[in-house]
Protein backbone atom coordinates (compact mmCIF):
# COMPACT_ATOMS: atom_id res chain seq x y z
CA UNK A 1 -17.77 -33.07 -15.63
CA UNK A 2 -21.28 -32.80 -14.88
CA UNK A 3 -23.26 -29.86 -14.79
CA UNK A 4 -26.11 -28.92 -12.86
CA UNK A 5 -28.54 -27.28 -15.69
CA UNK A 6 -32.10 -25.43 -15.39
CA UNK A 7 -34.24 -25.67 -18.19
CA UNK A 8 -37.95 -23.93 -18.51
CA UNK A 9 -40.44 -25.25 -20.94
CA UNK A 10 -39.15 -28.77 -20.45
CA UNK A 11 -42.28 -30.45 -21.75
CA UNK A 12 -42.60 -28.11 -25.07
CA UNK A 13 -40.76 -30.20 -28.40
CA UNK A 14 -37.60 -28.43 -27.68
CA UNK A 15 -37.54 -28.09 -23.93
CA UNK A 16 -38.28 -32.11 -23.72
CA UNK A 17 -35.77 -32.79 -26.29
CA UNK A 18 -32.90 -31.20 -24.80
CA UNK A 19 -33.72 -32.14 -21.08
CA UNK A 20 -33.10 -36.04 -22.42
CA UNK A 21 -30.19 -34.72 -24.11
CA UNK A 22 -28.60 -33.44 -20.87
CA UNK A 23 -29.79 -36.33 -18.96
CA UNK A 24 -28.34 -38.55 -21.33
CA UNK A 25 -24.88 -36.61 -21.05
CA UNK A 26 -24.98 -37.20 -17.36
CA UNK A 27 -25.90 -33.64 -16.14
CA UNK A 28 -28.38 -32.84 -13.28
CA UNK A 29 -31.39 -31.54 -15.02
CA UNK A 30 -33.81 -28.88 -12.98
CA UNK A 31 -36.89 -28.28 -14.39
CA UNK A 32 -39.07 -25.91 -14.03
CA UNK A 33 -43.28 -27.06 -14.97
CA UNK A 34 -46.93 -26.07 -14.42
CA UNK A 35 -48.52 -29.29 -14.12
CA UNK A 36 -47.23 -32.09 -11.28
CA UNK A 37 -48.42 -35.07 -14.16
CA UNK A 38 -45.63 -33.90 -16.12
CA UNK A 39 -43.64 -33.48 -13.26
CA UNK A 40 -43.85 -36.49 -12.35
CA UNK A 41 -42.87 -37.71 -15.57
CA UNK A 42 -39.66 -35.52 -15.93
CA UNK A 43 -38.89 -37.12 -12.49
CA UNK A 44 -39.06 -40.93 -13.56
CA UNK A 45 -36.73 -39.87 -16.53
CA UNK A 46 -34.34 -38.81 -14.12
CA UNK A 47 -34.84 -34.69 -13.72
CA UNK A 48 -35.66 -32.78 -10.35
CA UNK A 49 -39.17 -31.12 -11.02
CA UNK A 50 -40.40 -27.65 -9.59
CA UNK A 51 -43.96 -26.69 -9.81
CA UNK A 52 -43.91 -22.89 -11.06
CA UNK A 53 -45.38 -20.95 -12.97
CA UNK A 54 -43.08 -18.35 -14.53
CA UNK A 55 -45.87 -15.78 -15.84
CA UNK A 56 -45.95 -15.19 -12.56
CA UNK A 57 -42.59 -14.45 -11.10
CA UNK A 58 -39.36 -15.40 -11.13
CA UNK A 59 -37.81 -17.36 -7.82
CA UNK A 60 -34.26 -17.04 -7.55
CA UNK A 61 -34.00 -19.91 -5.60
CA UNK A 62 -34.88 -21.82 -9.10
CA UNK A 63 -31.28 -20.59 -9.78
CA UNK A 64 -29.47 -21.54 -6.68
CA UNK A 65 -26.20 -23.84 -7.24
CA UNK A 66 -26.67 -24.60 -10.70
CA UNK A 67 -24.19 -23.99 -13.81
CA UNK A 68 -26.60 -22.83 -16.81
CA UNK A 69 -30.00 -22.21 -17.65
CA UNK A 70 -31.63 -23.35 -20.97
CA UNK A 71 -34.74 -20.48 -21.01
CA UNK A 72 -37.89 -21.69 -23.60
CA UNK A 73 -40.70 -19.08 -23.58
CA UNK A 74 -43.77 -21.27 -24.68
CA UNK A 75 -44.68 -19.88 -27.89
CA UNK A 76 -48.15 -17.49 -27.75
């Protein structure tokens, strides 16, 4: 059954690792980026793409009707 999943950090080594990983598994991937080049490139592989930026709050409606969230804090 397919999931819809939220990950942040999604172009970081382990955020883009496991974003193909549920892609590949057939799950709806939402992720969550800074920059709209990346975004654009998580979209061609097949995610959904929302421009935020997390340091400064958090939007519920990143949440809305979805199953899990994967949560990567970009290492300082």
């Amino acid at each position: 059954m397919s999931k819809r999943i939220v990950v942040t950090g999604a172009t970081g080594n382990i955020g883009s690792f496991a974003t193909k990983q549920l892609l590949a598994l057939g799950h709806k991937v939402r992720t969550v980026v800074r920059s709209q080049v990346k975004a654009d490139k998580l979209k061609e592989a097949g995610a959904e793409a929302v421009l935020a930026n997390l340091n400064d709050s958090i939007r519920p409606a990143l949440f809305e009707d979805t199953d899990a969230a994967l949560l990567i804090n970009p290492s300082c």
